[in-house]
C-alpha atoms as a PDB file:
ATOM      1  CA  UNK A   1      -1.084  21.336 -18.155  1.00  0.00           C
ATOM      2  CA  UNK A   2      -4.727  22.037 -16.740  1.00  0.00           C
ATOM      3  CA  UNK A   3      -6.079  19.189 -19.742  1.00  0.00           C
ATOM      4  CA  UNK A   4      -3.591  16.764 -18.318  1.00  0.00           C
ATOM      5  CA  UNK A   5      -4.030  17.432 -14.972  1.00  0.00           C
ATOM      6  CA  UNK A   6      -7.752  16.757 -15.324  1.00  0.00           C
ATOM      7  CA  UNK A   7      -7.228  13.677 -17.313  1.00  0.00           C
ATOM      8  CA  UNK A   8      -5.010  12.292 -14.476  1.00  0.00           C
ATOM      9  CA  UNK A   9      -7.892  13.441 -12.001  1.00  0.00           C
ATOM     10  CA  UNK A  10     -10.611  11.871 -13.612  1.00  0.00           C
ATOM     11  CA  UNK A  11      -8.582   8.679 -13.447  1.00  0.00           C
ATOM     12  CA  UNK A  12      -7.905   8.644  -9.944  1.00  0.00           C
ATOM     13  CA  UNK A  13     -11.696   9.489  -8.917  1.00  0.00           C
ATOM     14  CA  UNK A  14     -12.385   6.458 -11.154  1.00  0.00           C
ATOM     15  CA  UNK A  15      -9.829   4.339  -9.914  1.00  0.00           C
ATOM     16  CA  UNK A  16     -10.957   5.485  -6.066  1.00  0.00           C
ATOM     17  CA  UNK A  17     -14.836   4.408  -7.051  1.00  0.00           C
ATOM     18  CA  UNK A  18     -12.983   0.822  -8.345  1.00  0.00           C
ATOM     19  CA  UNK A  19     -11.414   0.086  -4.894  1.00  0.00           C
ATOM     20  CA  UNK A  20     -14.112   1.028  -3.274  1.00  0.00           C
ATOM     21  CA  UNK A  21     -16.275  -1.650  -5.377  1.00  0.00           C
ATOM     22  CA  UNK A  22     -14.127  -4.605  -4.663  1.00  0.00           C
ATOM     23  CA  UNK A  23     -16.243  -5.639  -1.968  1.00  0.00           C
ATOM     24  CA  UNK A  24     -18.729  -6.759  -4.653  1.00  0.00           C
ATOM     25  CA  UNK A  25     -16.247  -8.733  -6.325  1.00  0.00           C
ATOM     26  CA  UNK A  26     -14.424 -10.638  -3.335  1.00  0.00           C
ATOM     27  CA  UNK A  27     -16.453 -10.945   0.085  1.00  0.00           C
ATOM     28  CA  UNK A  28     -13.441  -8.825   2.027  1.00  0.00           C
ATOM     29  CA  UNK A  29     -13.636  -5.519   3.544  1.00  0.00           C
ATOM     30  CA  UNK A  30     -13.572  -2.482   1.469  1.00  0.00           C
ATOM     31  CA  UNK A  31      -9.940  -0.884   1.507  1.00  0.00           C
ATOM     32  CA  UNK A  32     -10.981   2.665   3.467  1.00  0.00           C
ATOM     33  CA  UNK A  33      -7.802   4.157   3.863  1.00  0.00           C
ATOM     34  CA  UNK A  34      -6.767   3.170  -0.311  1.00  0.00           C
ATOM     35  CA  UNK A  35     -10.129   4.763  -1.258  1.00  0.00           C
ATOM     36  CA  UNK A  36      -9.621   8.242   0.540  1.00  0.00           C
ATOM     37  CA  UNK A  37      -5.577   8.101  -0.261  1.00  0.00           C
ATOM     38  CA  UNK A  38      -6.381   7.839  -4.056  1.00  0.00           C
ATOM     39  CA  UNK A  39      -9.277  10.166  -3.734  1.00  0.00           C
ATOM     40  CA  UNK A  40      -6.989  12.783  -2.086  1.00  0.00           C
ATOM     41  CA  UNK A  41      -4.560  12.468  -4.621  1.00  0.00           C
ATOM     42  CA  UNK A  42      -7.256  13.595  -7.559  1.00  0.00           C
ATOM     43  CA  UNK A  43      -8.707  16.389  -5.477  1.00  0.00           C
ATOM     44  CA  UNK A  44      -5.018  17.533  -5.440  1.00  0.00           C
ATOM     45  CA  UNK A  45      -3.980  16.886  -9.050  1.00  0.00           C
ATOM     46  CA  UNK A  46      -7.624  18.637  -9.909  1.00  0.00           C
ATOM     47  CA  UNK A  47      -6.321  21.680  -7.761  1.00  0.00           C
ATOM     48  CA  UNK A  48      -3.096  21.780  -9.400  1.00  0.00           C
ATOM     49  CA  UNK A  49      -5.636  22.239 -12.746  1.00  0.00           C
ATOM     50  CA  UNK A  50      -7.441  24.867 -11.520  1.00  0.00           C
ATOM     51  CA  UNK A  51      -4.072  26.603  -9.563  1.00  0.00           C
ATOM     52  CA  UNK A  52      -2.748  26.983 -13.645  1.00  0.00           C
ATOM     53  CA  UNK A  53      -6.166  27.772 -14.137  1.00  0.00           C
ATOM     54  CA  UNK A  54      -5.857  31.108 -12.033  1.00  0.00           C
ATOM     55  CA  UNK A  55      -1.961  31.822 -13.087  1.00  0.00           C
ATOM     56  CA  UNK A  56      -2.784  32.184 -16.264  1.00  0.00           C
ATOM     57  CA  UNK A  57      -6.309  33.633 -16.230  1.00  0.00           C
ATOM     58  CA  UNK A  58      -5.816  36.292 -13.516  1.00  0.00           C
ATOM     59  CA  UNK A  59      -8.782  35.268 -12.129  1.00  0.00           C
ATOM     60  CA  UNK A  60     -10.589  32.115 -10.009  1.00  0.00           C
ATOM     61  CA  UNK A  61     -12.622  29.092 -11.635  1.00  0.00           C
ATOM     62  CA  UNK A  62     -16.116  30.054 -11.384  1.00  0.00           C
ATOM     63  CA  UNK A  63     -16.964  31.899 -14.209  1.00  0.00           C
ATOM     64  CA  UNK A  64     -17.552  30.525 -18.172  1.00  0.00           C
ATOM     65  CA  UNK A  65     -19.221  26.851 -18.518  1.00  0.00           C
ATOM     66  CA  UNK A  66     -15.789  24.919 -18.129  1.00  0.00           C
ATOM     67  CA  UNK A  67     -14.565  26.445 -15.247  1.00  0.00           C
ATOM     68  CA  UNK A  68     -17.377  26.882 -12.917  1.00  0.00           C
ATOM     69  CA  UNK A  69     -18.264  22.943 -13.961  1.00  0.00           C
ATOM     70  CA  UNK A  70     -14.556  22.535 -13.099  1.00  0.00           C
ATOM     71  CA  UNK A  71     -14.856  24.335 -10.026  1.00  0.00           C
ATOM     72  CA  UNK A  72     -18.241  22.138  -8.641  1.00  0.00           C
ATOM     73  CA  UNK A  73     -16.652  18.543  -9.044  1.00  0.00           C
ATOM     74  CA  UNK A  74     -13.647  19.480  -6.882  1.00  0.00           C
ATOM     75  CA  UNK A  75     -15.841  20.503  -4.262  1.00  0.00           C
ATOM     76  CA  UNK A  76     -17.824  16.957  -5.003  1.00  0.00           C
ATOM     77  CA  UNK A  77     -14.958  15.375  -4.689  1.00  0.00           C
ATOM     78  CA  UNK A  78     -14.140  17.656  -1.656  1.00  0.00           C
ATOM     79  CA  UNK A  79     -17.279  17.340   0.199  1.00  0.00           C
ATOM     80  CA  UNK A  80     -17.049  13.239  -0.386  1.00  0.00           C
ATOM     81  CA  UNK A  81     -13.519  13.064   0.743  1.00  0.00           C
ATOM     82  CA  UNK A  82     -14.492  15.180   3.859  1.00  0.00           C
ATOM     83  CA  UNK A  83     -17.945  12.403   4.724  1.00  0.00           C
ATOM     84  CA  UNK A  84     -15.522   9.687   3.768  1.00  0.00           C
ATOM     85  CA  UNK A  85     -12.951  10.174   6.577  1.00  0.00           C
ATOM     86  CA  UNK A  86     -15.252  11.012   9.181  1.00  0.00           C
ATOM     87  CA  UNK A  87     -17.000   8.212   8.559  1.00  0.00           C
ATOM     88  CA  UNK A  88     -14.768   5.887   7.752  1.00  0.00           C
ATOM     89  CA  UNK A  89     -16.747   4.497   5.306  1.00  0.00           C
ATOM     90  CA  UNK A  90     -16.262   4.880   1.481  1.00  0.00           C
ATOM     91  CA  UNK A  91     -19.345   3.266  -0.240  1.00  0.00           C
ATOM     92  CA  UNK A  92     -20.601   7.007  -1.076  1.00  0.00           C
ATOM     93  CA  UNK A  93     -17.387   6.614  -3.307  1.00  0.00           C
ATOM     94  CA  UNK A  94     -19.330   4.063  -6.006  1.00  0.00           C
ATOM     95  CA  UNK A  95     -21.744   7.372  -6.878  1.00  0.00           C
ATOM     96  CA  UNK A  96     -20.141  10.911  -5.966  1.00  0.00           C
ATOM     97  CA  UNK A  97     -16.823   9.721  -7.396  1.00  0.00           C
ATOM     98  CA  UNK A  98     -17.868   8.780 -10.533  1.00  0.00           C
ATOM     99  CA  UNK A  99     -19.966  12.243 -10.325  1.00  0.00           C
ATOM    100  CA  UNK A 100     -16.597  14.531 -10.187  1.00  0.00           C
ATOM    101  CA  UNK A 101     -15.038  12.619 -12.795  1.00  0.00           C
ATOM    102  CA  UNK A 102     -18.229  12.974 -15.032  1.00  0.00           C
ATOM    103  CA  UNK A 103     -18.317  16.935 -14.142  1.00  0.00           C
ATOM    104  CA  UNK A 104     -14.451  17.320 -14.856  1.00  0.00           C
ATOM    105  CA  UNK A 105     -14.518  15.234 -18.029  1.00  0.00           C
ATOM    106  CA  UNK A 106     -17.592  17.903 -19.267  1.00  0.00           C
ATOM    107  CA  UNK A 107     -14.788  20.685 -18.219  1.00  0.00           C
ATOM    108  CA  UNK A 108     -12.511  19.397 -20.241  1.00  0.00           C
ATOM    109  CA  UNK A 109     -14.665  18.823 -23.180  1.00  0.00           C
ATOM    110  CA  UNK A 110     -16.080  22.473 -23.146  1.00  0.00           C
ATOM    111  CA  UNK A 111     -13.462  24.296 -22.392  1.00  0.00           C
ATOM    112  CA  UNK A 112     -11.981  26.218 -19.347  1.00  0.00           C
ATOM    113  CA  UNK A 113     -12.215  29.415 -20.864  1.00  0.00           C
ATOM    114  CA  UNK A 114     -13.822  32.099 -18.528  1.00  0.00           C
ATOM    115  CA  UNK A 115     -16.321  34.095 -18.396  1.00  0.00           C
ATOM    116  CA  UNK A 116     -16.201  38.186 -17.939  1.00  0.00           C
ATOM    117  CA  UNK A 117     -14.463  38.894 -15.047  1.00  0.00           C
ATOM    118  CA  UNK A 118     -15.784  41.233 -12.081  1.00  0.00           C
ATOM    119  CA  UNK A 119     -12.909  43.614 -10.380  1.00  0.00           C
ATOM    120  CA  UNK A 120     -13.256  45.145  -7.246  1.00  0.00           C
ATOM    121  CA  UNK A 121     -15.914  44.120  -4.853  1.00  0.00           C
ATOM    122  CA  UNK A 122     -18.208  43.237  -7.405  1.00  0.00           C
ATOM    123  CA  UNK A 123     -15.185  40.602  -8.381  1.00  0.00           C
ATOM    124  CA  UNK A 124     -15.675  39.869  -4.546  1.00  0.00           C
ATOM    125  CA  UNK A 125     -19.567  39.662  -4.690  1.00  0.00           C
ATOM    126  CA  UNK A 126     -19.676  37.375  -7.543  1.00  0.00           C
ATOM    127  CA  UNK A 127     -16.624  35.142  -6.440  1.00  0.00           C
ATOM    128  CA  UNK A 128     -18.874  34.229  -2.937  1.00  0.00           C
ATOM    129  CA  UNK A 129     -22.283  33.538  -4.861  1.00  0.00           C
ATOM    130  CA  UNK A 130     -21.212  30.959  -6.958  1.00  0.00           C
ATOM    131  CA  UNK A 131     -18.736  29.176  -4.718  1.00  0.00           C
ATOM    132  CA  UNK A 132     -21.229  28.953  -1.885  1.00  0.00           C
ATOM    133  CA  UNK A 133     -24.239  28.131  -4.509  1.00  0.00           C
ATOM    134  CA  UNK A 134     -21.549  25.010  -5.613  1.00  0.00           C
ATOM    135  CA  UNK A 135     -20.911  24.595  -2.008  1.00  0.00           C
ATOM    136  CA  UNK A 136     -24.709  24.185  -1.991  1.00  0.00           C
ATOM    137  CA  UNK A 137     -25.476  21.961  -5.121  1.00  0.00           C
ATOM    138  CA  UNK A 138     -22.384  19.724  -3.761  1.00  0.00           C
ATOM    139  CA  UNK A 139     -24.114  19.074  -0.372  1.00  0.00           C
ATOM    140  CA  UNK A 140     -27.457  18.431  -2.021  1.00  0.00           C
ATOM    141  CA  UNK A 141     -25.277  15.586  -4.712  1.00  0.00           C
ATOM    142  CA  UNK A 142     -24.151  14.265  -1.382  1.00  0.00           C
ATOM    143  CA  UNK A 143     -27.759  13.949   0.322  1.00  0.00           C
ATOM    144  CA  UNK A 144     -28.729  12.308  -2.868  1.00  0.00           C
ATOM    145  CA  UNK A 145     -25.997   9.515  -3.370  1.00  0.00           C
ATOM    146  CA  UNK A 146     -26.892   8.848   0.451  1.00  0.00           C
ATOM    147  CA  UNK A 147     -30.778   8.670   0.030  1.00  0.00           C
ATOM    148  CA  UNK A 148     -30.090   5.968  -3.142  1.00  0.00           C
ATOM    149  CA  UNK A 149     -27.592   4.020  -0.867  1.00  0.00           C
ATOM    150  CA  UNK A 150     -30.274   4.103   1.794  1.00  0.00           C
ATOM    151  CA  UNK A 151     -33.484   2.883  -0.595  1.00  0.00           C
ATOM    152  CA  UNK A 152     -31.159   0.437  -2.118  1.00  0.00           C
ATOM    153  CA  UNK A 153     -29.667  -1.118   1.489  1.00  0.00           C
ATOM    154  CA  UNK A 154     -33.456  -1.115   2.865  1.00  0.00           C
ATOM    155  CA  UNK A 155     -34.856  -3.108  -0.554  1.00  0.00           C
ATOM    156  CA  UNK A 156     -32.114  -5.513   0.094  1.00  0.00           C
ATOM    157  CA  UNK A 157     -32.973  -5.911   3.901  1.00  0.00           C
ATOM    158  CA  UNK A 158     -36.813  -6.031   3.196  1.00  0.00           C
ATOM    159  CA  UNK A 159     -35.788  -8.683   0.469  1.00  0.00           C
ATOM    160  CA  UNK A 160     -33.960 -10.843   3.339  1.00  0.00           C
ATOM    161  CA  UNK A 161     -31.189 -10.923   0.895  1.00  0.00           C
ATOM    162  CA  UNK A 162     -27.594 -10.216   3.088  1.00  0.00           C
ATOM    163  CA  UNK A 163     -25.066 -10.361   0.191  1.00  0.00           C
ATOM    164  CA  UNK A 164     -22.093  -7.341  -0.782  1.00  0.00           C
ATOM    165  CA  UNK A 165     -24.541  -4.732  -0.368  1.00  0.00           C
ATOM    166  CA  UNK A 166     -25.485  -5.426   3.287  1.00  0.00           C
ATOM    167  CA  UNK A 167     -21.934  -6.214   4.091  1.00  0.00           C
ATOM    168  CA  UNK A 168     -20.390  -3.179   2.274  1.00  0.00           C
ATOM    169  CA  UNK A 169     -22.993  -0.493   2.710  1.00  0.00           C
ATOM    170  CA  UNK A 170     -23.012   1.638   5.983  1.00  0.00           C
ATOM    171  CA  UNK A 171     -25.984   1.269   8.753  1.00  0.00           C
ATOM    172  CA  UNK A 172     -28.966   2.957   7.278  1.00  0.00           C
ATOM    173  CA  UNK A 173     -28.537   4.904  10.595  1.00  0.00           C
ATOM    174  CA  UNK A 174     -25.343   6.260   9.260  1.00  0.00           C
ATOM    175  CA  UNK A 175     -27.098   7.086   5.647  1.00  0.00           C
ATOM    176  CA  UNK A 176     -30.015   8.402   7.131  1.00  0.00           C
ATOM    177  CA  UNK A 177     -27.774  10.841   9.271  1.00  0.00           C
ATOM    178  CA  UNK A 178     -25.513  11.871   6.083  1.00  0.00           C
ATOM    179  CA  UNK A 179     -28.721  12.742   4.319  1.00  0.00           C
ATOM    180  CA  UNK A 180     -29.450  14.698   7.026  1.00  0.00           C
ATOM    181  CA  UNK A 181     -26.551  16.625   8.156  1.00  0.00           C
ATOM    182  CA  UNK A 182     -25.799  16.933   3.749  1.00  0.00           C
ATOM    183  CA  UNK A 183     -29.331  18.339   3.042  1.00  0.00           C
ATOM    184  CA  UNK A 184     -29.096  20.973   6.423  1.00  0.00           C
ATOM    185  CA  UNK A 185     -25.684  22.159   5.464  1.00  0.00           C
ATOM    186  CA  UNK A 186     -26.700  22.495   1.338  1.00  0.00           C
ATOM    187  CA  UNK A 187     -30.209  24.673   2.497  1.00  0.00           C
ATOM    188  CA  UNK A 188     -27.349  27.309   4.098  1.00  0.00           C
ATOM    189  CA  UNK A 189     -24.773  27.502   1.786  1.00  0.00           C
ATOM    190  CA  UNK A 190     -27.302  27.812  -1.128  1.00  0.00           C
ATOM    191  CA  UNK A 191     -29.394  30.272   0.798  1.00  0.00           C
ATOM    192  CA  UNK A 192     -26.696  32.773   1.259  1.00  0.00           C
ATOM    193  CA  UNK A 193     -25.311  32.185  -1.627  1.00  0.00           C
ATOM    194  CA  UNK A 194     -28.994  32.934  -3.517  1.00  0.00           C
ATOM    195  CA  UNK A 195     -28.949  35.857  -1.560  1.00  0.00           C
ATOM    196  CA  UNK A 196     -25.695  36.912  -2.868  1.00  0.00           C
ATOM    197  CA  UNK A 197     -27.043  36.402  -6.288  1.00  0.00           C
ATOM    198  CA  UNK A 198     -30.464  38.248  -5.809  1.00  0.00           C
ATOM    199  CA  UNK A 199     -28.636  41.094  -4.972  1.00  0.00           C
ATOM    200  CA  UNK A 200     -25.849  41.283  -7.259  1.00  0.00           C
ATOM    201  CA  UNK A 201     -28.051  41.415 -10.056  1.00  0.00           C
ATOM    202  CA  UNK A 202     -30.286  43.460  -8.972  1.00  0.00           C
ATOM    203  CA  UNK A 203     -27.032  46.274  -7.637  1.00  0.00           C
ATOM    204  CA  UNK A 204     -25.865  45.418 -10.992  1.00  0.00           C
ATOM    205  CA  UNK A 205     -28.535  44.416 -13.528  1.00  0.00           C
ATOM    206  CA  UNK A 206     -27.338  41.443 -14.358  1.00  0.00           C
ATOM    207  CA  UNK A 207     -30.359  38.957 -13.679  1.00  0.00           C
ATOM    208  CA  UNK A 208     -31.026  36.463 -16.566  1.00  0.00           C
ATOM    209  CA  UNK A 209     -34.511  34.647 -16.175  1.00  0.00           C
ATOM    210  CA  UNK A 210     -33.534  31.288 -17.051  1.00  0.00           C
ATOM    211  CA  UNK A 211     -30.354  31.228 -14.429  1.00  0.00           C
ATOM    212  CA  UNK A 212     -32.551  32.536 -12.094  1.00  0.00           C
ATOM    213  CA  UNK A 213     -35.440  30.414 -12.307  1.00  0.00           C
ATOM    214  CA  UNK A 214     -32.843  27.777 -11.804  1.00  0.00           C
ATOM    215  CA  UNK A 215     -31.027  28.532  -8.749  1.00  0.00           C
ATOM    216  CA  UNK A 216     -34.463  29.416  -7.431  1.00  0.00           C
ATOM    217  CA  UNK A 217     -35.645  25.914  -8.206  1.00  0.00           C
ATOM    218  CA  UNK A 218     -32.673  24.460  -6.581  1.00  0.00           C
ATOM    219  CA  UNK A 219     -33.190  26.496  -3.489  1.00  0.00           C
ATOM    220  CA  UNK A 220     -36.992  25.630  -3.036  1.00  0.00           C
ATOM    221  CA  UNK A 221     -36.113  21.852  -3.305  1.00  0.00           C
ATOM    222  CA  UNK A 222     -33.315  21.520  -0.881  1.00  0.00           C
ATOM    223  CA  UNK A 223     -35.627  24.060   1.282  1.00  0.00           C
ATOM    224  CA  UNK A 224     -38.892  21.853   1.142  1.00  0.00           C
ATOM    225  CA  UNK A 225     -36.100  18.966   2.259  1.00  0.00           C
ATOM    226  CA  UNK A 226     -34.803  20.783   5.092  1.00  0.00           C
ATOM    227  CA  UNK A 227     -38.715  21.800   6.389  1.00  0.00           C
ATOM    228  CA  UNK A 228     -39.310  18.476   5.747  1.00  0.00           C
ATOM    229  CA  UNK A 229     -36.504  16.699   7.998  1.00  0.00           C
ATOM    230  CA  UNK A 230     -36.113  19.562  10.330  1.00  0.00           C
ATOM    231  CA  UNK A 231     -39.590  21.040  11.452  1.00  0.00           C
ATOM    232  CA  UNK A 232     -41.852  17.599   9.694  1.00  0.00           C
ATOM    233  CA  UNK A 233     -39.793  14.917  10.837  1.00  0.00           C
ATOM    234  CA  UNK A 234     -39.647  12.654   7.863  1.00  0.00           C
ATOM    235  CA  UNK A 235     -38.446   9.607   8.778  1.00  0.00           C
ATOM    236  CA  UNK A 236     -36.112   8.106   6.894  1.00  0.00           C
ATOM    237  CA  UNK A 237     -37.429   6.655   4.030  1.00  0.00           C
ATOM    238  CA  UNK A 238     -39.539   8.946   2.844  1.00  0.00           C
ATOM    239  CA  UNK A 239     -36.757  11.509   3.086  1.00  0.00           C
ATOM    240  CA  UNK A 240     -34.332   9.368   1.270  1.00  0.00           C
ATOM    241  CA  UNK A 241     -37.255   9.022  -1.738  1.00  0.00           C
ATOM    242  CA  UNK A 242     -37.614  12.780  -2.044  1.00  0.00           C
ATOM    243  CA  UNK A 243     -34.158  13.762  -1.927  1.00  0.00           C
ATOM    244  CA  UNK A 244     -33.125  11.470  -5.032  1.00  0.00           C
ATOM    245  CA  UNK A 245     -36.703  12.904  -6.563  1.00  0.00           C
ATOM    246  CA  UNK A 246     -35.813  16.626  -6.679  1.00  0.00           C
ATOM    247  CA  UNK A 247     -32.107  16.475  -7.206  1.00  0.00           C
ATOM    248  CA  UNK A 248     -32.902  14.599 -10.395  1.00  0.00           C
ATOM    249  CA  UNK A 249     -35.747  17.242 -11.313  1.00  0.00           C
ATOM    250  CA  UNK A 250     -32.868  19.784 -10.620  1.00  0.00           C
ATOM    251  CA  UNK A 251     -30.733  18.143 -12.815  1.00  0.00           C
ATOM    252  CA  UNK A 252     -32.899  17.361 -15.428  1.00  0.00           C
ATOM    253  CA  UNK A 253     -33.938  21.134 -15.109  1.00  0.00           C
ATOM    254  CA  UNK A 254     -30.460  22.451 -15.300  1.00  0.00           C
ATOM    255  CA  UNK A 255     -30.079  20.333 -18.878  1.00  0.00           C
ATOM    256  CA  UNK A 256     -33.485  21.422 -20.588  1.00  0.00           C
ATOM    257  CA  UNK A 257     -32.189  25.082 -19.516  1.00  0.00           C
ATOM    258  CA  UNK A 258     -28.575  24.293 -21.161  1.00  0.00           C
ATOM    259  CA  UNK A 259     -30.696  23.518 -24.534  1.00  0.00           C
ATOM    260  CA  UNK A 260     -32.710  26.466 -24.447  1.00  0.00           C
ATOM    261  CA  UNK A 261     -29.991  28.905 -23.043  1.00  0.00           C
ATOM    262  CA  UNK A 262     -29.239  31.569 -25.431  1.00  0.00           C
ATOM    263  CA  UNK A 263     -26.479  32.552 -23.364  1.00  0.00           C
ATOM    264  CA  UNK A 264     -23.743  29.883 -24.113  1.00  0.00           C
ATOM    265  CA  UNK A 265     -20.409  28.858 -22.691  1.00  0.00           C
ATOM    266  CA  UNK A 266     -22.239  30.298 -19.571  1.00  0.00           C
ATOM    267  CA  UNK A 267     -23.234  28.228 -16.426  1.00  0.00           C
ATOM    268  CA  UNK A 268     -26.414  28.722 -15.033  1.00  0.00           C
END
């Protein structure tokens, strides 16, 4: 059940980042309410996966490799579904879509077997750390896929070239303020949820270096963002070019860790 129910959830995040592409194939308006319909309808299939997921496990998707990978593209998918509607625009759709499907395919393919469960408050402790850190990482994905939509609209305008991109894509207003809003809200819900982790392990000695160096790195990035936009006042450009800069060194930090982790079948 949870295997099929991810297949069919993968497909409809894929099939939600096709509709929202036909605006590059025919010069029409992108079908917003077909995007965030079919989008719905994988964030709910995925949470039927991860509902079996807690029936038969006793216990919620955030610990073990699978799960907690699981757990972080439905709160992608989440998190775009949420910008999506308020915006009324779905061209995030072509990259965070795509994003979830990658991150439940990986799920899938490693296994949603969990990790060792916490009872008690500790259960409690450890339960708000990592969703709030994925809360976290899932605003900061969001900030990125905005500050690439934003570079890519403002080559195209500099270019003087008006063709799908500058009809489809949002105002680089709107990107600029997604970034924005995306990189404020990640800073808090990665910076309590950090918290939560620095003291867990140290209540409970559980620190491992290598998660912790990454979660730390992660914080200090989307934290030199939010100094950066908040108290600096990037403008928009230059915020857009950083953003897509440290996510990818987070990302490409988070696999180099993976290789050298001793600790397997464990996230970060």
């Amino acid at each position: 059940m949870i295997a099929l129910a991810h297949a069919v959830a993968i497909v409809l995040y894929l099939a939600a980042a096709g509709l929202a592409a036909i605006p590059f194939a025919r010069p029409i308006r992108a079908p917003v309410r077909s995007v965030i319909w079919v989008l719905a309808a994988g964030i709910a299939v995925h949470l039927v996966a991860l509902g079996d997921f807690v029936r038969i496990h006793g216990e919620p998707p955030l610990t073990g490799l699978g799960p907690a990978m699981s757990f972080a593209a439905v709160l992608v998918a989440i998190t775009l579904l949420t910008v999506e509607a308020l915006a009324r625009e779905v061209s995030l759709t072509l990259f965070a879509a795509p994003l979830a499907a990658l991150l439940t395919g990986f799920a899938s393919l490693t296994g949603m077997v969990p990790g060792p469960e916490a009872d008690g408050m500790r259960g409690v402790w450890l339960t708000s750390h990592i969703a709030l850190s994925f809360l976290g990482i899932a605003a900061f994905a969001t900030a990125a896929g905005a500050g690439v939509m934003y570079l890519v609209e403002r080559r195209e305008l500099k270019s003087r070239r008006f063709g799908a991109i500058f009809r489809f894509f949002p105002p680089l207003e709107t990107l600029d303020r997604v970034n924005h809003v995306a990189v404020v809200a990640g800073w808090l819900a990665l910076t309590v949820g950090i918290g939560l982790a620095s003291s867990y392990a140290l209540e409970y000695r559980t620190g491992h270096a290598i998660k912790m160096v990454w979660a730390y790195s992660a914080w200090l990035a989307v934290t030199a963002l939010t100094i950066g936009r908040v108290v600096r006042g990037w403008c928009a450009h230059r915020a857009a070019m950083l953003t897509n800069l440290l996510f990818a060194g987070v990302v490409v930090l988070y696999i180099a860790f993976r290789v050298i982790d001793p600790l397997k079948g464990r996230f970060l």
